[in-house]
C-alpha atoms as a PDB file:
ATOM      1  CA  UNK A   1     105.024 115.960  96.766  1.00  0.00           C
ATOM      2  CA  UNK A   2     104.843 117.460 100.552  1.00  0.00           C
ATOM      3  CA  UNK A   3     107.283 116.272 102.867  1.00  0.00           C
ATOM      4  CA  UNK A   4     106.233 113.769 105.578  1.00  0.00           C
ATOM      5  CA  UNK A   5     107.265 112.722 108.577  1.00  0.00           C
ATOM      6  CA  UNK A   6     106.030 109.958 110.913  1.00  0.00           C
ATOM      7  CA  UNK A   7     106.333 109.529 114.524  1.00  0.00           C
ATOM      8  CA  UNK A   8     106.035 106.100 115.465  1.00  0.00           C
ATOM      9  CA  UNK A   9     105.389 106.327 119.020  1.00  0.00           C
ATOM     10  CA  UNK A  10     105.355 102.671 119.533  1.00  0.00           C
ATOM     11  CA  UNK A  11     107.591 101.991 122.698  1.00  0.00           C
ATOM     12  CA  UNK A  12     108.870  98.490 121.163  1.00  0.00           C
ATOM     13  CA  UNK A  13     108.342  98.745 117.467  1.00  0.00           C
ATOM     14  CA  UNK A  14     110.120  95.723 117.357  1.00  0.00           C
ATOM     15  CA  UNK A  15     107.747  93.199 119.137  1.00  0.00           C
ATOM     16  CA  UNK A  16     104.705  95.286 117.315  1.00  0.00           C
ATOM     17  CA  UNK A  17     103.216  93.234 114.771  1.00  0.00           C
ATOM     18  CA  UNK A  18     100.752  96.190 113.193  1.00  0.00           C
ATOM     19  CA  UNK A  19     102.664  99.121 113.471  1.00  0.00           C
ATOM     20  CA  UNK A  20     105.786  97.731 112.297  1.00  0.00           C
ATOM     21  CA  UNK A  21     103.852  96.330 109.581  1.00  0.00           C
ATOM     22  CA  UNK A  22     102.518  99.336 108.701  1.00  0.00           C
ATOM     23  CA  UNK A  23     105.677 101.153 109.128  1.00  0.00           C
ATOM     24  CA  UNK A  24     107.921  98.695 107.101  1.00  0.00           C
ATOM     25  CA  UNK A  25     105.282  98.512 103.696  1.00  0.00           C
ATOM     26  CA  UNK A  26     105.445 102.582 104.126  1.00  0.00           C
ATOM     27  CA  UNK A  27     109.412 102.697 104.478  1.00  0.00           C
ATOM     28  CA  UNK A  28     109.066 100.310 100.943  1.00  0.00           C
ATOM     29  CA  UNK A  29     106.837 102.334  98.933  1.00  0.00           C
ATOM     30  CA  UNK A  30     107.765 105.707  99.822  1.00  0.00           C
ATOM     31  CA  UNK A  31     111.456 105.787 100.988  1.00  0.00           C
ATOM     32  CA  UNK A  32     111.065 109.739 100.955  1.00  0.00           C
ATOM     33  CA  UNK A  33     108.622 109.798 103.914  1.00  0.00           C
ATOM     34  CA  UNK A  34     110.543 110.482 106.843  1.00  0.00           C
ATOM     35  CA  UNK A  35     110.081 107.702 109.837  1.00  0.00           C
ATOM     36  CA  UNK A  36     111.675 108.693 113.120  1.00  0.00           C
ATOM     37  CA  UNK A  37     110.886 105.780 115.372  1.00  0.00           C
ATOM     38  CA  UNK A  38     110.946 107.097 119.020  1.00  0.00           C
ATOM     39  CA  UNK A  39     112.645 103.955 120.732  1.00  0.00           C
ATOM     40  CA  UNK A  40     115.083 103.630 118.407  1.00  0.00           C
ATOM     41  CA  UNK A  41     116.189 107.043 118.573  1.00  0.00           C
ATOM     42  CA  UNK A  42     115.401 107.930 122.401  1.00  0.00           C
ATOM     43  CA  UNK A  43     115.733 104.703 124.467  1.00  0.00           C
ATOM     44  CA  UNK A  44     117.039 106.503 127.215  1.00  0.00           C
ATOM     45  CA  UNK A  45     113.899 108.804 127.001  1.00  0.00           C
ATOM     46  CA  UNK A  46     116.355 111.895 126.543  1.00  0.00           C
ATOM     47  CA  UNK A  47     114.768 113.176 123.515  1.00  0.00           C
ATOM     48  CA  UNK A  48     116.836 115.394 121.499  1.00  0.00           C
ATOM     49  CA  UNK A  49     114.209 118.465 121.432  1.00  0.00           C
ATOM     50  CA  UNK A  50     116.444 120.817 118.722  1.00  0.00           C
ATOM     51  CA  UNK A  51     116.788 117.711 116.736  1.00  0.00           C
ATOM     52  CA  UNK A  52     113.035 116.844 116.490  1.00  0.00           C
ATOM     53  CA  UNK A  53     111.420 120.131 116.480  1.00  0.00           C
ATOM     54  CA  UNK A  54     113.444 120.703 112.875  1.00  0.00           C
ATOM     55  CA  UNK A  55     112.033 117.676 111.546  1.00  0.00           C
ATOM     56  CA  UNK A  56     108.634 118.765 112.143  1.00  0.00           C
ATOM     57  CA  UNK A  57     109.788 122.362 110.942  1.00  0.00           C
ATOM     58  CA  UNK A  58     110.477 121.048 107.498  1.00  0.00           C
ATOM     59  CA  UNK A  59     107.598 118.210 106.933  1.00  0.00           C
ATOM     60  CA  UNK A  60     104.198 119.847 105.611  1.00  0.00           C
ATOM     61  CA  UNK A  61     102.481 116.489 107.018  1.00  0.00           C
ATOM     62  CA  UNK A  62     103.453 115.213 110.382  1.00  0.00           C
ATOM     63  CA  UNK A  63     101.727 111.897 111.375  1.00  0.00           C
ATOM     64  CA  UNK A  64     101.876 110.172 114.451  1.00  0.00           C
ATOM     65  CA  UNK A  65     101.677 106.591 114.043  1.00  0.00           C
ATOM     66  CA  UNK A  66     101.289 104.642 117.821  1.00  0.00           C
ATOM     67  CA  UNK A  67      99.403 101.990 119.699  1.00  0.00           C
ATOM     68  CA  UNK A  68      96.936 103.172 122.117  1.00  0.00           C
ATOM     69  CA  UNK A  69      97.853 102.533 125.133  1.00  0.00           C
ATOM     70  CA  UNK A  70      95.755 102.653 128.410  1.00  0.00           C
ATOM     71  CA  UNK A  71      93.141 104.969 126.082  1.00  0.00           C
ATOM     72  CA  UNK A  72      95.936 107.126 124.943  1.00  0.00           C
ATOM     73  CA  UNK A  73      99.133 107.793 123.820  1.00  0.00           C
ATOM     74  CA  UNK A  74     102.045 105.201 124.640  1.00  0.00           C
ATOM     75  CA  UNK A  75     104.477 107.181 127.716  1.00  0.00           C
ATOM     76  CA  UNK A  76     107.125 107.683 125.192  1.00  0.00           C
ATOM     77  CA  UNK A  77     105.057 109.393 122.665  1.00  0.00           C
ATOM     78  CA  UNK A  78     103.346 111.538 125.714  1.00  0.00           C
ATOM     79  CA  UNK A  79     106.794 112.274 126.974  1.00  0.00           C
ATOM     80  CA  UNK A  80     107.785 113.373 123.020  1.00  0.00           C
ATOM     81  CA  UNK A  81     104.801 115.548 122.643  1.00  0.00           C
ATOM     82  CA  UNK A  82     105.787 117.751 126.424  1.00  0.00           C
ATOM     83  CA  UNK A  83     109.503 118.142 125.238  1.00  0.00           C
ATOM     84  CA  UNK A  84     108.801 118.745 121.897  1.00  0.00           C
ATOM     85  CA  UNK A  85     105.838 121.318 121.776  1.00  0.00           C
ATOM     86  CA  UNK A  86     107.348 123.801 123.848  1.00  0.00           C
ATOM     87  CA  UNK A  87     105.241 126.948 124.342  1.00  0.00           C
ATOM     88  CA  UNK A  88     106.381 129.673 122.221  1.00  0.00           C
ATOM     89  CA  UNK A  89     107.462 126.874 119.595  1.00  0.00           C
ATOM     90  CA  UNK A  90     104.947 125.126 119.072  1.00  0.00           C
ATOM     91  CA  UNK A  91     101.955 127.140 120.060  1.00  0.00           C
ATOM     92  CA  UNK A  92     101.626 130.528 121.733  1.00  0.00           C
ATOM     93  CA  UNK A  93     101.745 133.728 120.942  1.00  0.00           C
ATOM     94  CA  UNK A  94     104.913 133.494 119.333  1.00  0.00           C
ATOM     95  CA  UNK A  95     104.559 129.740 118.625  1.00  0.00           C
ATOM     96  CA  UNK A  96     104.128 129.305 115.177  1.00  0.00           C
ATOM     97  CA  UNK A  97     106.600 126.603 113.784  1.00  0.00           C
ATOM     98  CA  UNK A  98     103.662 124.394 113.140  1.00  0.00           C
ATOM     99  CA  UNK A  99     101.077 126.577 112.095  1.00  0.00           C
ATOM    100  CA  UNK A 100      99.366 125.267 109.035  1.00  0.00           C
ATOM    101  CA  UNK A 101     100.879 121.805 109.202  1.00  0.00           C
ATOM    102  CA  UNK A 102      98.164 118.889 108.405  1.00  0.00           C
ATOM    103  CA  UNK A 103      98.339 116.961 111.199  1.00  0.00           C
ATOM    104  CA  UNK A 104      97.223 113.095 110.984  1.00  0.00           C
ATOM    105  CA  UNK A 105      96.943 110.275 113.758  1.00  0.00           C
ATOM    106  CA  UNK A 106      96.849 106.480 112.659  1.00  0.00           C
ATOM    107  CA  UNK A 107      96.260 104.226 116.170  1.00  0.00           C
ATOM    108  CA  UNK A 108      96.295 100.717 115.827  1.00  0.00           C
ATOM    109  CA  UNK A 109      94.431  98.818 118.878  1.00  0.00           C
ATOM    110  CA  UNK A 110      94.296  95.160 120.435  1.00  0.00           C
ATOM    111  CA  UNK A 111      90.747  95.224 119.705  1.00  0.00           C
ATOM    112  CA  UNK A 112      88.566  94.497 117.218  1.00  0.00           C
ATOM    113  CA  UNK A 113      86.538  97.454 115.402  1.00  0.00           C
ATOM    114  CA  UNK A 114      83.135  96.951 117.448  1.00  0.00           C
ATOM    115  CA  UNK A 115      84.353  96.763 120.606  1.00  0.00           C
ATOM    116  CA  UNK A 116      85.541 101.009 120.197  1.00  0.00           C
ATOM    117  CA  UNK A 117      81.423 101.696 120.066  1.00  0.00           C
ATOM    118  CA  UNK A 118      79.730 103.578 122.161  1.00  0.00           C
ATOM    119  CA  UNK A 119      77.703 100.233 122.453  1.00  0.00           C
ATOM    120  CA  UNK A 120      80.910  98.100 122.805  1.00  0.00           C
ATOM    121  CA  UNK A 121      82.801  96.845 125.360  1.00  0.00           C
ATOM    122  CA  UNK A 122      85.074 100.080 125.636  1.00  0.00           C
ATOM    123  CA  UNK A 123      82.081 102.259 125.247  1.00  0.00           C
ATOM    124  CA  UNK A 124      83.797 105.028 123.652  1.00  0.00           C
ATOM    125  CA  UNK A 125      85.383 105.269 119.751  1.00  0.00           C
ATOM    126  CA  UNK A 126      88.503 105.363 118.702  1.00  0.00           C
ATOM    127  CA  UNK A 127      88.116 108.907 117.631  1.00  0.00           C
ATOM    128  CA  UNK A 128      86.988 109.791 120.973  1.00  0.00           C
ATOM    129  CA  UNK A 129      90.345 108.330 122.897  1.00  0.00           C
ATOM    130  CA  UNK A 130      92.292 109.913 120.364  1.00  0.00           C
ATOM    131  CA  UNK A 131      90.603 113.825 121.170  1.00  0.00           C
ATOM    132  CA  UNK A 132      93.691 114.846 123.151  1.00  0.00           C
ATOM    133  CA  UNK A 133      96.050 113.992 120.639  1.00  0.00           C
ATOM    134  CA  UNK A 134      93.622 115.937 117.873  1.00  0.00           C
ATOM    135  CA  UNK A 135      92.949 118.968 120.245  1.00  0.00           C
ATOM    136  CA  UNK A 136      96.917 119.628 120.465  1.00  0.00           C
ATOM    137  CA  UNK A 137      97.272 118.742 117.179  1.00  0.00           C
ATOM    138  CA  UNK A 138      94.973 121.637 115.941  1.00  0.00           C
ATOM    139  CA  UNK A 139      96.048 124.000 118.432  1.00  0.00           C
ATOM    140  CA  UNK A 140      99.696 124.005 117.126  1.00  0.00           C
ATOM    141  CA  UNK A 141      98.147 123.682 113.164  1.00  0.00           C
ATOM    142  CA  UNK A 142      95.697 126.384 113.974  1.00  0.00           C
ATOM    143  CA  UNK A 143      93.375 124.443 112.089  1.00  0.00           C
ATOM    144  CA  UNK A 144      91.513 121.178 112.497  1.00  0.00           C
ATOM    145  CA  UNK A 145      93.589 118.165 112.635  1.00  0.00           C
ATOM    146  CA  UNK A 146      92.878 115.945 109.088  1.00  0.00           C
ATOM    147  CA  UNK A 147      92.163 112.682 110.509  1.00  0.00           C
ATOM    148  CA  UNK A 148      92.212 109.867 112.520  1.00  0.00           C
ATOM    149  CA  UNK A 149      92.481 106.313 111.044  1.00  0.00           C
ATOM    150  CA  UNK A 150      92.141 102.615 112.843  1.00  0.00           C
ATOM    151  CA  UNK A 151      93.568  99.310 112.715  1.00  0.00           C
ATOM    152  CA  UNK A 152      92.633  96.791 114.400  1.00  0.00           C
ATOM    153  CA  UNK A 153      95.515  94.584 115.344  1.00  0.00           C
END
């Protein structure tokens, strides 16, 4: 089996209803997936970058789990991602500590499914909101990032 990690970049897992759903059934059916849940670990925002960057160095399948927030990334997760990917680490010439990784985002939204249409009321999808994430995603992978799933919550 590859080794997985998830970031949950939820800023108050706690008072999520999807994401800590989600998060909870996975922790029960596949206690080997590693779950590093940002606010419990960094809620000081001091993210341990030495710590982190070896958990993605061992997983063959990092996934980053968050609400979207604002049409992006929650702050925390943003703040995670600058630390964390350093040049020369993560991408670069000499960056190669995630090259070949799969790479998959799951975003949960407030929303239901038809209002992420180019027709509904946000008038973009939720594949579209997520391209940032999925552009540095397949820069550090040097390869396309797998995919990009949606709940609505």
């Amino acid at each position: 089996m590859k080794n997985v990690v998830i970031i949950s970049g939820h800023p108050e897992l706690n008072a999520s209803l999807a994401n800590k759903t989600i998060l909870d059934e996975i922790d029960a059916q596949c206690p080997q997936i590693e779950i590093r849940k940002l606010d419990e670990l960094y809620p000081d925002c001091q993210i341990d970058v030495k710590a982190e960057q070896a958990a993605l160095e061992k997983a063959d399948v990092i996934v980053f789990a968050y609400p979207m927030h604002w049409y992006g990334t929650p702050g925390l997760l943003k703040l995670y991602i600058d630390k964390v990917m350093e040049h020369g680490w993560a991408y670069g010439s000499k960056g190669t500590a995630l090259a070949g990784k799969a790479f998959v985002v799951s975003v949960t939204t407030g929303a239901p499914e038809n209002a992420y249409a180019t027709t509904g009321v946000m008038g973009h999808t939720v594949e579209e909101f997520s391209y940032p994430i999925k552009a540095f995603a397949a820069r550090c992978a040097s390869l396309t990032s797998k995919s990009c799933s949606r709940l609505a919550a």
